[in-house]
Structure formats: structure tokens, C-alpha cells
C-alpha atoms as a PDB file:
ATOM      1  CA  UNK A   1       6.248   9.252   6.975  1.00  0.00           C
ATOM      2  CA  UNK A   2       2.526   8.254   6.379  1.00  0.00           C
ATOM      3  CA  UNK A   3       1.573   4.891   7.689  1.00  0.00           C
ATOM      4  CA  UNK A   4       0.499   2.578   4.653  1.00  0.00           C
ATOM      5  CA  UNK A   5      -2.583   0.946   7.172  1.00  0.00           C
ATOM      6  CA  UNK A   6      -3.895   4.330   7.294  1.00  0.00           C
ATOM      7  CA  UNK A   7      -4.596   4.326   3.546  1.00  0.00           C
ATOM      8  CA  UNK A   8      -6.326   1.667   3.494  1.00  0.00           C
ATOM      9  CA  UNK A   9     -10.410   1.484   2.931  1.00  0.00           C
ATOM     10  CA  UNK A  10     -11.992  -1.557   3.257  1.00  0.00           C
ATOM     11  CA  UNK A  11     -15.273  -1.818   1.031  1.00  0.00           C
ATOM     12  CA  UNK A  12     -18.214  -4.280   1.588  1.00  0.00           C
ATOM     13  CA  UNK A  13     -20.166  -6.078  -0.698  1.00  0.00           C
ATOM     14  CA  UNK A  14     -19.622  -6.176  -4.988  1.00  0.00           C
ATOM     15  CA  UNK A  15     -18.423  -3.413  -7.006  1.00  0.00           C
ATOM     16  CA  UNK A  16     -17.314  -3.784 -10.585  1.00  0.00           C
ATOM     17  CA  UNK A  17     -14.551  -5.081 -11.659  1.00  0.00           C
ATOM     18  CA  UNK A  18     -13.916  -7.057  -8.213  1.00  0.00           C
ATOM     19  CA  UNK A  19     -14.838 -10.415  -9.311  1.00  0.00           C
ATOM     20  CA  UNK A  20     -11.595 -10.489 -11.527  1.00  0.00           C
ATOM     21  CA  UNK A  21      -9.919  -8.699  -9.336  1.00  0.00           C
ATOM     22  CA  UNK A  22     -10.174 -11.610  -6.776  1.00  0.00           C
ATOM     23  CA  UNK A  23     -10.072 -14.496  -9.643  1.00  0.00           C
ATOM     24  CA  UNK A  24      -6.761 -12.588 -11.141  1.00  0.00           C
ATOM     25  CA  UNK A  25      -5.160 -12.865  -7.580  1.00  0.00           C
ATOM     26  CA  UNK A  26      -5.712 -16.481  -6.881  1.00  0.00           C
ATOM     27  CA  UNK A  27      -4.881 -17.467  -9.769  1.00  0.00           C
ATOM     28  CA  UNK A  28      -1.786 -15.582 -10.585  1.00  0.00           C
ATOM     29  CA  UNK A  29      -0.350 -16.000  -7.055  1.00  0.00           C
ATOM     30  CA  UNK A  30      -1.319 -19.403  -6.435  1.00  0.00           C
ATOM     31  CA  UNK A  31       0.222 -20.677 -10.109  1.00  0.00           C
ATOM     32  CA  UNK A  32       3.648 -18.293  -9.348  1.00  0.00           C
ATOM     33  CA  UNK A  33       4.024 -19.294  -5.753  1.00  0.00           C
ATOM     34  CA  UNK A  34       2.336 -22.988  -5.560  1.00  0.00           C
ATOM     35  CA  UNK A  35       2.556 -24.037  -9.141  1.00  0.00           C
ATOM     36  CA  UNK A  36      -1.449 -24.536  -9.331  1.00  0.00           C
ATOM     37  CA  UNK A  37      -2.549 -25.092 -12.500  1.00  0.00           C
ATOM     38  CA  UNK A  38      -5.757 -23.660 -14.466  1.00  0.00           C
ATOM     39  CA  UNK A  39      -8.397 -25.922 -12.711  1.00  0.00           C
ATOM     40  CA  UNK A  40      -7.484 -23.811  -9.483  1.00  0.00           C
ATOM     41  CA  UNK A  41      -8.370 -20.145 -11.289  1.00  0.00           C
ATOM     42  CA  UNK A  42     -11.481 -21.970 -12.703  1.00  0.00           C
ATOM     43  CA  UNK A  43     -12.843 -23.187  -9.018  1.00  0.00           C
ATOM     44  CA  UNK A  44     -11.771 -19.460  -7.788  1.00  0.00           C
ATOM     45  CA  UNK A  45     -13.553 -17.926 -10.717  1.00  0.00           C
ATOM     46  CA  UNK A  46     -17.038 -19.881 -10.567  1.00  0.00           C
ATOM     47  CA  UNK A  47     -17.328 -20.422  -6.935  1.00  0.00           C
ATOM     48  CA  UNK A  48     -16.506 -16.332  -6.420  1.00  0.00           C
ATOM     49  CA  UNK A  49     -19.135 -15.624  -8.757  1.00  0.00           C
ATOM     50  CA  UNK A  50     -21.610 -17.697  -7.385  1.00  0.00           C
ATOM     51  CA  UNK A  51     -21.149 -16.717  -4.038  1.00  0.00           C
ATOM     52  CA  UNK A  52     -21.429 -13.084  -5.318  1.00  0.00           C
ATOM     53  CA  UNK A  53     -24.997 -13.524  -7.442  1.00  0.00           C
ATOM     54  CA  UNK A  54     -26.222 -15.756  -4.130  1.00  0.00           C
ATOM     55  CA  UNK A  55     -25.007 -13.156  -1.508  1.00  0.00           C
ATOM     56  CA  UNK A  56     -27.168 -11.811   1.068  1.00  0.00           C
ATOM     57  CA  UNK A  57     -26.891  -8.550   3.136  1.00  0.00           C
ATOM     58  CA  UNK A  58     -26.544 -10.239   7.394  1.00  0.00           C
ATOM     59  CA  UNK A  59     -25.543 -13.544   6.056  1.00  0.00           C
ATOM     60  CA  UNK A  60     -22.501 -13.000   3.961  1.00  0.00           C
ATOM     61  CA  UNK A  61     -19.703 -10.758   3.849  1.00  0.00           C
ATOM     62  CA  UNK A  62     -17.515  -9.443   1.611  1.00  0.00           C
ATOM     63  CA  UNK A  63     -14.666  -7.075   2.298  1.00  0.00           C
ATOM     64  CA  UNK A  64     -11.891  -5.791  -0.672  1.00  0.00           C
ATOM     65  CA  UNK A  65      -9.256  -4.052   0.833  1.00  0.00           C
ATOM     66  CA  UNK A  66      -7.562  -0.919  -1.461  1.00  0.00           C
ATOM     67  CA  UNK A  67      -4.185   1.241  -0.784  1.00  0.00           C
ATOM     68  CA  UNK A  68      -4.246   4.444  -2.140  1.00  0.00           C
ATOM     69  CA  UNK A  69      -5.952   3.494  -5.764  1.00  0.00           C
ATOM     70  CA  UNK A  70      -5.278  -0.077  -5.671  1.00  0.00           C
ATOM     71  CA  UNK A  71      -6.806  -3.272  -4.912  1.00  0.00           C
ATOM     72  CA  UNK A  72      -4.837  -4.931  -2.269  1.00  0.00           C
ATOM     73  CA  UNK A  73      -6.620  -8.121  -0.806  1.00  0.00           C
ATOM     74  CA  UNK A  74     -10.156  -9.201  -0.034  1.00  0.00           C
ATOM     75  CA  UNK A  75     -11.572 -11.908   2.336  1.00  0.00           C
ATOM     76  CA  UNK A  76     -15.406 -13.445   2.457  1.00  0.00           C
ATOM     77  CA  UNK A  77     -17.558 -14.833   4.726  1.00  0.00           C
ATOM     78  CA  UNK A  78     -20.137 -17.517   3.287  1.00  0.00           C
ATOM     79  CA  UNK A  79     -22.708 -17.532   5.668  1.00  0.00           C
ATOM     80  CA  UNK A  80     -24.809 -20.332   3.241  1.00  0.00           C
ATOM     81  CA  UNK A  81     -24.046 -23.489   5.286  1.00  0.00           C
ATOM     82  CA  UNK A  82     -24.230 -21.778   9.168  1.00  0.00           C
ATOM     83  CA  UNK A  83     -27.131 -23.978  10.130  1.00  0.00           C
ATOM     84  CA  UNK A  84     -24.710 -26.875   9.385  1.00  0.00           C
ATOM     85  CA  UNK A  85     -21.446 -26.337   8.985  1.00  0.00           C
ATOM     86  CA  UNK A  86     -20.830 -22.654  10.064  1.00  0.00           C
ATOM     87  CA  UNK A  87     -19.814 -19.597   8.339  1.00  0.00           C
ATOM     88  CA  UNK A  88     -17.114 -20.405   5.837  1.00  0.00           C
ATOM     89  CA  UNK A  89     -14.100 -18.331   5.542  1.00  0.00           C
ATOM     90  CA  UNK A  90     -13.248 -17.778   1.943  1.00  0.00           C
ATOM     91  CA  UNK A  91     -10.852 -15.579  -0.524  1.00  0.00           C
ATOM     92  CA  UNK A  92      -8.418 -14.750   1.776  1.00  0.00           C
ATOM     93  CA  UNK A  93      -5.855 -12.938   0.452  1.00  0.00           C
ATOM     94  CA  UNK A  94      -3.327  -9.697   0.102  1.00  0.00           C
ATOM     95  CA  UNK A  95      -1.604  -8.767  -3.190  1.00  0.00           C
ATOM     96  CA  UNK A  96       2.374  -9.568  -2.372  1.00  0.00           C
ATOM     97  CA  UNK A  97       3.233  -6.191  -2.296  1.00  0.00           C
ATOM     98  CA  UNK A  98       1.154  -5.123   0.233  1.00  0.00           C
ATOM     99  CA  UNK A  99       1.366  -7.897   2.466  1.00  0.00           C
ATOM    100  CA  UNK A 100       3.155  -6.916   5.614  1.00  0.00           C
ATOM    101  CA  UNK A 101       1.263  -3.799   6.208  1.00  0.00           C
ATOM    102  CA  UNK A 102      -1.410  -5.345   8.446  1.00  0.00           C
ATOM    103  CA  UNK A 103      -3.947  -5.585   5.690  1.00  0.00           C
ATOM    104  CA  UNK A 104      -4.545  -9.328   6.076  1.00  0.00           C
ATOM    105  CA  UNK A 105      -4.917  -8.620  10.095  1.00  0.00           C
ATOM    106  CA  UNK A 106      -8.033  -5.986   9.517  1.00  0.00           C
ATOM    107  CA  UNK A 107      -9.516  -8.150   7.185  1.00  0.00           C
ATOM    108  CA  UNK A 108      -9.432 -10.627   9.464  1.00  0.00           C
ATOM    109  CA  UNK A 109     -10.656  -9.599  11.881  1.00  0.00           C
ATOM    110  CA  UNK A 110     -13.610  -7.736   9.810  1.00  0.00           C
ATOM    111  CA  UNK A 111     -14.316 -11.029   9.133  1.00  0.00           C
ATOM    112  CA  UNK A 112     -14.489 -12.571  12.731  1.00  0.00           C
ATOM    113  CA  UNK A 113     -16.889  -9.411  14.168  1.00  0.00           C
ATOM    114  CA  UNK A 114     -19.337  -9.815  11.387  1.00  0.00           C
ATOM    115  CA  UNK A 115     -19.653 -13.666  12.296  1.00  0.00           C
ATOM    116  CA  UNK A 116     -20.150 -12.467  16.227  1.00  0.00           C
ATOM    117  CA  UNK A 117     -22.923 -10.043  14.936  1.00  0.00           C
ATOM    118  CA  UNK A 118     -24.118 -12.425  13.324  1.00  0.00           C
ATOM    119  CA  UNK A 119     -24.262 -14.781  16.422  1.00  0.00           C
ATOM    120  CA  UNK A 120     -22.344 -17.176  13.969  1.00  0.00           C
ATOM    121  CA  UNK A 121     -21.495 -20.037  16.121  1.00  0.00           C
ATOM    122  CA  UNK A 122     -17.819 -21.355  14.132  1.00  0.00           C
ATOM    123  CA  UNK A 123     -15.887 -20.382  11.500  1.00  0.00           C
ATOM    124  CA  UNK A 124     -14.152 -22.441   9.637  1.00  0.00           C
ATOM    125  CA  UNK A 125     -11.583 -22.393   6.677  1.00  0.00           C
ATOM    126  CA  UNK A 126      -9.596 -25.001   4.350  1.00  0.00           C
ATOM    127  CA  UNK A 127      -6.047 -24.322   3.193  1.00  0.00           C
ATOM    128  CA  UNK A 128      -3.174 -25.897   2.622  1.00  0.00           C
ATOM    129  CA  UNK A 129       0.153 -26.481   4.437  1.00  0.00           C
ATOM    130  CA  UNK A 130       2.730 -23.912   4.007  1.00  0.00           C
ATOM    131  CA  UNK A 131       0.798 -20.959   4.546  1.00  0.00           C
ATOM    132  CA  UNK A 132       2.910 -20.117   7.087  1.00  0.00           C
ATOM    133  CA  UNK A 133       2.113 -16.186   7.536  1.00  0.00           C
ATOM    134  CA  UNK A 134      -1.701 -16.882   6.756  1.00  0.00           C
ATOM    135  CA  UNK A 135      -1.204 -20.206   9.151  1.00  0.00           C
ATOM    136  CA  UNK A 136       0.322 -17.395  11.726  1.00  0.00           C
ATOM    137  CA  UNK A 137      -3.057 -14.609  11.835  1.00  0.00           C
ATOM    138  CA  UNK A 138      -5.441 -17.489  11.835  1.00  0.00           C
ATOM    139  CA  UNK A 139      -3.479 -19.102  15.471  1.00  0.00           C
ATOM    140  CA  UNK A 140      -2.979 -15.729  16.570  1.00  0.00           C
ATOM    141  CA  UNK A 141      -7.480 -14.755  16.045  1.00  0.00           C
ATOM    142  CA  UNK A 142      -7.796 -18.339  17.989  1.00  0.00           C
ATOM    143  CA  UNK A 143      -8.440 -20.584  15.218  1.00  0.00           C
ATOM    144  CA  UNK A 144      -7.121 -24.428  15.843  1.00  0.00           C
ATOM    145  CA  UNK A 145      -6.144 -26.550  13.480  1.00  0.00           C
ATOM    146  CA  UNK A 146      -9.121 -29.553  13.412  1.00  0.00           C
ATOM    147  CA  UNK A 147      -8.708 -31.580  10.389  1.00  0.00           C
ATOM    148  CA  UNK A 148      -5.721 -32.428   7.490  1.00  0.00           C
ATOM    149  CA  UNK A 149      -5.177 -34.625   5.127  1.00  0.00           C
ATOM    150  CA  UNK A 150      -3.151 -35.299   1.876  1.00  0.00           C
ATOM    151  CA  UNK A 151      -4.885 -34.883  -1.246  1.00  0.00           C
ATOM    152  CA  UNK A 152      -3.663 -34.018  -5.635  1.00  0.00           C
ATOM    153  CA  UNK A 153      -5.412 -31.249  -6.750  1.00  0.00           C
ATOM    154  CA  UNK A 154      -5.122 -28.290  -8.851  1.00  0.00           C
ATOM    155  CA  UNK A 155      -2.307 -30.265 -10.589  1.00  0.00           C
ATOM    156  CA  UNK A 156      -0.092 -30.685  -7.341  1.00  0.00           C
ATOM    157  CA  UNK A 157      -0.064 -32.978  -3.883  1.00  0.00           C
ATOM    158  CA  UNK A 158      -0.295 -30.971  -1.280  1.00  0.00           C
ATOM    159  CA  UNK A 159      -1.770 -31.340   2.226  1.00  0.00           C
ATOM    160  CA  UNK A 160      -5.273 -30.102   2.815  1.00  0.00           C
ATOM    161  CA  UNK A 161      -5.974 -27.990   5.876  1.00  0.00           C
ATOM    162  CA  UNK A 162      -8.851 -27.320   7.833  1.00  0.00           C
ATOM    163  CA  UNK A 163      -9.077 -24.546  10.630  1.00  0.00           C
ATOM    164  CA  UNK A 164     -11.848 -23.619  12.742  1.00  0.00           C
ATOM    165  CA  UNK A 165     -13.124 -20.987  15.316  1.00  0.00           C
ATOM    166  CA  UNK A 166     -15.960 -21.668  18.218  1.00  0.00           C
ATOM    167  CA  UNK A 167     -17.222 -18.240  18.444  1.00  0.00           C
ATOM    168  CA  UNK A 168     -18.571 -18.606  21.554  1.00  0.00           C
ATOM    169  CA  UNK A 169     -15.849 -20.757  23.343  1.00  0.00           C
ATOM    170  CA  UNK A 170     -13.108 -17.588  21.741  1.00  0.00           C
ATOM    171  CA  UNK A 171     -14.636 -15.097  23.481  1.00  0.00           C
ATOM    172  CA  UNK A 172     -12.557 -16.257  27.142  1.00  0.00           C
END
């Protein structure tokens, strides 16, 4: 049998269609999973698109992940705030029924070597508790959980998550 990773082509950068592609995903699993409600498909949809008009080639990265024909996940890197913040991990995710296939890994860790050749110093990420398999690849790439708090948004109370990576303190 064929392995399903194999498959898989990653693709950088915009292509059309892939801005509702990602907003569709959020919002679909996020509302059938979580229970978000529409203000959480509205954030997705106009922070997505502004982080796709503002991107820039070496500073951000974008990676949509397809199997066989189909869209299958996607994961960002906003490299807007790495003088002060770091390089924000964004629009993480892989469509349920490819999840399990080690999509989510390569993405990943797409993610993490663009940020070292970028000489990206941290990487950081909010999410939310109960993530557990998402909670599980970010531990196992060395990211530690720095910050958490409880906080009612996108019409539910749920507890806020922050996760970070030193890039040059992983490396050891």
C-alpha cells in the first residue's frame, strides 16, 4: 500500500482559493469541535487576509499542505513582530481526515527551519487548552509552555495558551 505522507506537497506562499480554504477550516472545525461562534471565523478571515496582502518573501511563511487533490492543512509564520516579539506561529491546522498521517509534523517543522534560516530568535504561538495532539507536536519540536490564562471569547471560556521556542537555546 502507498504511504498517504508520500502524497503530500506542501506549497509556499498564496494561491487562489487558499484564503477560504484556511478561513473555511477554522471556522468549521473550531464551531463543530469547540463550539466557537462567528466572531472566531471573522478574526480567522481578516487577520489571514491581512497577513496574506502584508506578506513578504524571507520574513513570512506560508505553507498549505494537499493529499492527492485536496487541501489538507496549512500553517504560517508571521515574521511582522521578530524585532519584538518573535516570529508568530499562526493557522495551524490539518483537515480531520487527514490528521494522523504526519501532515501536522512536516508542517511543523517547515515552519521551525524557515525561522532558523531566518536566524529568527523565538517562536511563539497562542492556543487554547485541550489541544491535546497539537499540545503533543509543539512539546515534542521543544516548545514550553510560558504563559496561560482564562479568558471568554469567541462565545466560550476557555483557557488561553501561550507556547514558545528559543531558537537558539533548541538547538542542544
Amino acid at each position: 500500500m502507498r504511504n498517504p505522507e508520500s502524497s503530500v506537497i506542501q506549497l509556499k506562499g498564496y494561491y487562489p482559493g487558499v484564503v477560504g480554504k484556511v478561513t473555511e477550516l477554522h471556522a468549521v472545525y473550531y464551531h463543530e469541535n469547540w463550539g466557537f461562534d462567528v466572531s472566531f471565523e471573522t478574526q480567522v478571515a481578516v487577520e489571514f487576509s491581512e497577513f496574506i496582502i502584508q506578506y513578504q518573501e524571507g520574513r513570512d511563511g506560508f505553507w498549505a499542505s494537499t493529499t492527492g487533490e485536496k487541501f489538507s492543512g496549512c500553517i504560517a509564520i508571521d515574521g511582522r513582530g521578530t524585532h519584538t516579539e518573535g516570529a508568530r506561529l499562526r493557522w495551524y491546522i490539518v483537515v480531520p481526515r487527514f490528521q494522523g498521517l504526519g501532515i501536522g509534523r512536516r508542517l511543523l517543522r517547515e515552519a521551525i527551519e524557515f525561522c532558523r534560516r531566518a536566524a529568527y530568535r523565538r517562536i511563539y504561538l497562542w492556543t487554547f487548552e485541550g489541544l491535546n495532539a497539537a499540545r503533543h507536536l509543539y512539546e515534542r519540536e521543544r516548545f514550553r509552555l510560558s504563559e496561560e490564562h482564562a479568558v471568554s471569547q469567541w462565545g466560550r471560556d476557555i483557557t488561553e495558551q501561550m507556547f514558545e521556542l528559543n531558537l537558539w537555546q533548541s538547538r542542544t
